[in-house]
N, C-alpha and C. Protein backbone atom coordinates (compact mmCIF):
# COMPACT_ATOMS: atom_id res chain seq x y z
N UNK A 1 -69.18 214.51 32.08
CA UNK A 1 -68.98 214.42 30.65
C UNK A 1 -70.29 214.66 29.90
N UNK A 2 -71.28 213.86 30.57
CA UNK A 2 -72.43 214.08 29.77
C UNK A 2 -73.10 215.61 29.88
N UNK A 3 -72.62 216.33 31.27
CA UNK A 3 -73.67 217.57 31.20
C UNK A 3 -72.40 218.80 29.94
N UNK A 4 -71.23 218.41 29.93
CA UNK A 4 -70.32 218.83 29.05
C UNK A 4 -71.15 218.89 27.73
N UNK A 5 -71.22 217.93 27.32
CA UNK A 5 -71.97 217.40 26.03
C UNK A 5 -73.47 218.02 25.55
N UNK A 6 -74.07 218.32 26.70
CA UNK A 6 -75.22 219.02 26.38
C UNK A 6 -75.32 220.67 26.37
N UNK A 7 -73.93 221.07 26.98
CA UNK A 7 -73.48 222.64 27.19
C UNK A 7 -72.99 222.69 25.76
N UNK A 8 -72.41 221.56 25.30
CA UNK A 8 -71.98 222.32 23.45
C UNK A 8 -73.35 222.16 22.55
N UNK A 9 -73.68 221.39 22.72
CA UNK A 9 -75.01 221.19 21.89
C UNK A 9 -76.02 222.69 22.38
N UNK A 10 -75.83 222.62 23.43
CA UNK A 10 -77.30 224.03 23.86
C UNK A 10 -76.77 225.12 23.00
N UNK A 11 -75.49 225.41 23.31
CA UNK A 11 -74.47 226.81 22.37
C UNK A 11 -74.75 226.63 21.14
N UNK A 12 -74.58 225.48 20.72
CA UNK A 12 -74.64 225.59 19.21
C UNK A 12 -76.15 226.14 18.90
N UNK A 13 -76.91 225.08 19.64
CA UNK A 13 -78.37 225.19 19.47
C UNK A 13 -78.85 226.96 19.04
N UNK A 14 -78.30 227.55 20.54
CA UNK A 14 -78.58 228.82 20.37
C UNK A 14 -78.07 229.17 19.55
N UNK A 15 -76.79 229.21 18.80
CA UNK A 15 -76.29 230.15 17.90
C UNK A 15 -77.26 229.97 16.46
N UNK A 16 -77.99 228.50 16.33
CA UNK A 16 -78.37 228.27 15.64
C UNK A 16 -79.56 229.02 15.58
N UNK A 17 -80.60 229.30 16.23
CA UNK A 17 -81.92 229.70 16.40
C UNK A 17 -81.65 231.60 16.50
N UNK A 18 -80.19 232.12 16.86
CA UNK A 18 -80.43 233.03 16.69
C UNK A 18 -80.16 234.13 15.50
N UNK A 19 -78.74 233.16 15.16
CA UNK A 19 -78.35 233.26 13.88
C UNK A 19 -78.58 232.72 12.17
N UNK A 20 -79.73 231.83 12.42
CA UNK A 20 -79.56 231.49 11.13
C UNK A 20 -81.64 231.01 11.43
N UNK A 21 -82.08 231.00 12.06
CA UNK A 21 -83.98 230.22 11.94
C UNK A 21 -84.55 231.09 11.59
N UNK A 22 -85.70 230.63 11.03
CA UNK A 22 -87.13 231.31 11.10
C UNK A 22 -87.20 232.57 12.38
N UNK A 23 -87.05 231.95 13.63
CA UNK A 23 -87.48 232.31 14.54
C UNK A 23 -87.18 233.78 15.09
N UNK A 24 -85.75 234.23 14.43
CA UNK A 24 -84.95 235.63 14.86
C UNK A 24 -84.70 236.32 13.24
N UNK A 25 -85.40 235.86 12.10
CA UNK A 25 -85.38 236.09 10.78
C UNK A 25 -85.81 237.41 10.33
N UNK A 26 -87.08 237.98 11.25
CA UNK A 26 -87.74 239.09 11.23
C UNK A 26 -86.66 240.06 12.19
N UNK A 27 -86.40 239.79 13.15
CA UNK A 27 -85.36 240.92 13.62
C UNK A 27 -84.13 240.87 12.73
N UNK A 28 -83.72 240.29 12.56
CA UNK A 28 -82.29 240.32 11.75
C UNK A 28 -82.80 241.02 10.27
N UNK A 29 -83.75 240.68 9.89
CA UNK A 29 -83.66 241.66 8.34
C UNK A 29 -84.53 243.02 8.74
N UNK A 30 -85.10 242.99 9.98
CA UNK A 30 -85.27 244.54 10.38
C UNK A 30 -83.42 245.34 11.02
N UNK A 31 -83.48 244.82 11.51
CA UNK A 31 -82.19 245.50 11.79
C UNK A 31 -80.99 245.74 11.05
N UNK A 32 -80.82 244.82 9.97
CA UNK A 32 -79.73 245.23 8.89
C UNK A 32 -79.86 246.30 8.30
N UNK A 33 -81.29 246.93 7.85
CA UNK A 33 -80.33 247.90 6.69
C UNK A 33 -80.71 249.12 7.24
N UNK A 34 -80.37 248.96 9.15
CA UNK A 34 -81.02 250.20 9.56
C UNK A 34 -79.62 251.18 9.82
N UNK A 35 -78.29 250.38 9.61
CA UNK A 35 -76.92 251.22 9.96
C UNK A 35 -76.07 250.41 9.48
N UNK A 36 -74.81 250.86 9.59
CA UNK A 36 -73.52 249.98 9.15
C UNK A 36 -73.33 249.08 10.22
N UNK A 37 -73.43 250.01 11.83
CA UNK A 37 -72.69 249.26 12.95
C UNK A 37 -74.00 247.78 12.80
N UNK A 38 -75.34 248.05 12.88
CA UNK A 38 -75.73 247.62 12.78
C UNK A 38 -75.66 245.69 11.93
N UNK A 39 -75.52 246.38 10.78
CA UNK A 39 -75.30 245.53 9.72
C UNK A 39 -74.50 244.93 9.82
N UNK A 40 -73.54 245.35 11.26
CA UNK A 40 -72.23 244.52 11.53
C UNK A 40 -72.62 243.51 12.61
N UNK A 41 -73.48 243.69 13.45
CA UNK A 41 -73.70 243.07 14.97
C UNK A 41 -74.96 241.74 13.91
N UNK A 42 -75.61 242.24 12.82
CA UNK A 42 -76.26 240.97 12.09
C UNK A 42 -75.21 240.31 12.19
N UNK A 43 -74.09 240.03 11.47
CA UNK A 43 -73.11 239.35 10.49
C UNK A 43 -72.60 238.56 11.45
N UNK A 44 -72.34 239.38 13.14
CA UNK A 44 -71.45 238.49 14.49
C UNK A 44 -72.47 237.21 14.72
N UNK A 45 -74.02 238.09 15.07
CA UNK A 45 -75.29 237.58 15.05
C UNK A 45 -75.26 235.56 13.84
N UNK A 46 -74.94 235.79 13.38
CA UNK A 46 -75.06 235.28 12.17
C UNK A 46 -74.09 234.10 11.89
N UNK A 47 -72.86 234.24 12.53
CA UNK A 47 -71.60 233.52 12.68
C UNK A 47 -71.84 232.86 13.84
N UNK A 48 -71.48 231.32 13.77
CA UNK A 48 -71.88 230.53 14.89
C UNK A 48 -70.86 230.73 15.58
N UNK A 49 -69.17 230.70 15.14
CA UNK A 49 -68.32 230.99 16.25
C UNK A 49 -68.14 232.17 17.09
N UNK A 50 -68.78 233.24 16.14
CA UNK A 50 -68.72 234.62 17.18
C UNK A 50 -69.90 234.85 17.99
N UNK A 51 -70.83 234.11 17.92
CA UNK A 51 -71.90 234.60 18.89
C UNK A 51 -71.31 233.14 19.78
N UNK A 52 -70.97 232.22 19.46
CA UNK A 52 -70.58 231.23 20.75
C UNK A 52 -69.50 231.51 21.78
N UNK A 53 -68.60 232.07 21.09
CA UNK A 53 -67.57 232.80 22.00
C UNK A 53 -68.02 233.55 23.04
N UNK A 54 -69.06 235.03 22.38
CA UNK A 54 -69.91 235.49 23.38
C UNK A 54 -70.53 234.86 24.23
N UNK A 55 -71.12 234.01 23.81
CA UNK A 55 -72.26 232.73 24.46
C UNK A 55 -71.23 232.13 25.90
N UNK A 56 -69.99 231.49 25.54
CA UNK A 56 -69.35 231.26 26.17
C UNK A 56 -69.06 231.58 27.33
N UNK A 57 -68.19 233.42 27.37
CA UNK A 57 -67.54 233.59 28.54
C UNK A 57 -68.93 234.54 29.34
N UNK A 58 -70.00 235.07 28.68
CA UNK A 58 -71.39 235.62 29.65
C UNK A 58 -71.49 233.88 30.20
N UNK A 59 -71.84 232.96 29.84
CA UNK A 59 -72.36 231.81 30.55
C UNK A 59 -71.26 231.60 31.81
N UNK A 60 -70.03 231.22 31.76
CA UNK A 60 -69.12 230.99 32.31
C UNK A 60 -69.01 232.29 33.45
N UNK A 61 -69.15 233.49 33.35
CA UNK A 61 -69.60 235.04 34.31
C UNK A 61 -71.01 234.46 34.99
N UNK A 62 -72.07 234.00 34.56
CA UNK A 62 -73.12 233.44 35.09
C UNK A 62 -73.16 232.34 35.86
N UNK A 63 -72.08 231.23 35.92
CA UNK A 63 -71.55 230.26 36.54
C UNK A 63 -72.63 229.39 35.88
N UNK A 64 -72.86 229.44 34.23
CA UNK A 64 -73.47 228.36 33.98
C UNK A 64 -72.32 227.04 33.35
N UNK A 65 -71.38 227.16 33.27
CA UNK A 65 -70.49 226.95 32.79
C UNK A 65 -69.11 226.81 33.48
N UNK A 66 -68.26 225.58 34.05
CA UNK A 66 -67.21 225.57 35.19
C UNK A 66 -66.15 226.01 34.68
N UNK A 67 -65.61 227.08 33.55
CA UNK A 67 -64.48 227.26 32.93
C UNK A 67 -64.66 228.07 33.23
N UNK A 68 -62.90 229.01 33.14
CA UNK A 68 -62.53 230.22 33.31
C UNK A 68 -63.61 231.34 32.09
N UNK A 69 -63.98 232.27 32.22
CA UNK A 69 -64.26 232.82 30.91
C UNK A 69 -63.74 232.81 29.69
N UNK A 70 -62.66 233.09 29.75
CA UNK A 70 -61.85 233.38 28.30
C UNK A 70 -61.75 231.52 27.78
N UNK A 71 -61.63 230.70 28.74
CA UNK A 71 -61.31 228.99 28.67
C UNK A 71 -63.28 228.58 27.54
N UNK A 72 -63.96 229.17 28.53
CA UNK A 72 -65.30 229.20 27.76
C UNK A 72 -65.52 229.81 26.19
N UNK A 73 -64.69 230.46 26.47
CA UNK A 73 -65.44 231.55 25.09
C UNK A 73 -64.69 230.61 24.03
N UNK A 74 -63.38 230.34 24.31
CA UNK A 74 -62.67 229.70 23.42
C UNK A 74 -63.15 228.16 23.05
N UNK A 75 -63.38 227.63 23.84
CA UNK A 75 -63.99 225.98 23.56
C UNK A 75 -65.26 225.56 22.72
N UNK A 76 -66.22 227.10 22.82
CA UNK A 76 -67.16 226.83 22.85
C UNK A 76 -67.32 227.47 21.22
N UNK A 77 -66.17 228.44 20.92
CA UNK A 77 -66.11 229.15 19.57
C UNK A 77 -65.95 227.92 19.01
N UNK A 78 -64.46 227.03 19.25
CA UNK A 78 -64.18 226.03 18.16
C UNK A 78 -64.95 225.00 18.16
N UNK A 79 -65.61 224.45 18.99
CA UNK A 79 -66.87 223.27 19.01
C UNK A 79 -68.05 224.03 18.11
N UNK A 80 -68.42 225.31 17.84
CA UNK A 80 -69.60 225.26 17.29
C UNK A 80 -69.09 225.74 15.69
N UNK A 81 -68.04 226.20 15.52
CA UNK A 81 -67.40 226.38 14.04
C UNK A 81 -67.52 224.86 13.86
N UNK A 82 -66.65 223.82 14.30
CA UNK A 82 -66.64 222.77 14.09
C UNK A 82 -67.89 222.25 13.85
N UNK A 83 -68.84 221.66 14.64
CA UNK A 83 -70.46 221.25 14.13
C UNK A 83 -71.32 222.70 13.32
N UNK A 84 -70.82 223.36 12.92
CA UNK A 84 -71.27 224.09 12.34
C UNK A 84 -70.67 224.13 10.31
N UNK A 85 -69.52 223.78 10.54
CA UNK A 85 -69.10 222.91 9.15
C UNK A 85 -69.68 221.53 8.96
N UNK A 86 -69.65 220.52 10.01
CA UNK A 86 -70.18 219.15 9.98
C UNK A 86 -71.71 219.27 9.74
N UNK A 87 -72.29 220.32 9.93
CA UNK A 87 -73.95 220.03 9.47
C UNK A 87 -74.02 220.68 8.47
N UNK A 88 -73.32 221.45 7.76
CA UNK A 88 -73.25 222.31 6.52
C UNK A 88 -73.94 223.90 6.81
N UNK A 89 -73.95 224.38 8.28
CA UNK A 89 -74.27 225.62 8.56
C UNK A 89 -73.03 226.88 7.94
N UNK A 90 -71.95 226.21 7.92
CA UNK A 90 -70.91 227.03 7.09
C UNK A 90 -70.87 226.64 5.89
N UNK A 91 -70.37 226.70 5.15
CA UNK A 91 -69.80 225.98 3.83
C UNK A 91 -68.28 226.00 3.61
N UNK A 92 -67.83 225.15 3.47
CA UNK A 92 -67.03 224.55 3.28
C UNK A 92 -65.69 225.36 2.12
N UNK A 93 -64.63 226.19 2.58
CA UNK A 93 -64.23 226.60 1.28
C UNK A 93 -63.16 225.47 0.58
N UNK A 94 -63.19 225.40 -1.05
CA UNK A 94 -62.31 224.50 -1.27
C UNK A 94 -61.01 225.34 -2.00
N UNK A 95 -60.33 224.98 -0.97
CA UNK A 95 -58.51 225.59 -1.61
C UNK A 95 -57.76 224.93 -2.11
N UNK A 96 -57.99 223.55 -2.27
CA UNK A 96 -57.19 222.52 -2.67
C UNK A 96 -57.62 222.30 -4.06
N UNK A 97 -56.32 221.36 -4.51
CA UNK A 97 -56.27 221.49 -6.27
C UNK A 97 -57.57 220.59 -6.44
């Protein structure tokens, strides 16, 4: 349970540092306005559930991870959308009256 617990936190972690820090800030605004496709792989880049999904089923192919791939990609998309609204890395849309 506990090494569970530190496999969602690391995903998020990463999605965090690659998609949204200081740290990958200079590649990401070099690479946007160099193409469309480009400007598209920022935006996946950028989204915590789509780079965790990725994150997911490569880890799970690597056997860092004891789930099926597709079981990975999926757990690991909705756990980091999820703490990714709870820390305010998304924002929140309001549809309600």
């Amino acid at each position: 349970m506990t090494a569970l617990f530190l496999q969602v936190f690391a995903v998020f972690g990463l999605a965090y540092i690659v998609g949204h820090s200081q740290i990958s800030l200079w590649f990401r605004t070099w690479l946007y306005p160099k193409h469309a496709l480009a400007a598209w792989f920022v935006d996946m880049l950028e989204c915590a559930g789509c780079f965790s999904f990725h994150a997911g089923w490569i880890g799970s192919l690597l056997h860092l991870f004891p789930f099926h791939p597709l079981t990975a990609a999926c757990f690991f998309c909705g756990t980091s959308i999820t703490l990714a609204l709870l820390t305010g890395l998304t924002p929140r849309k309001n549809n309600g009256p």
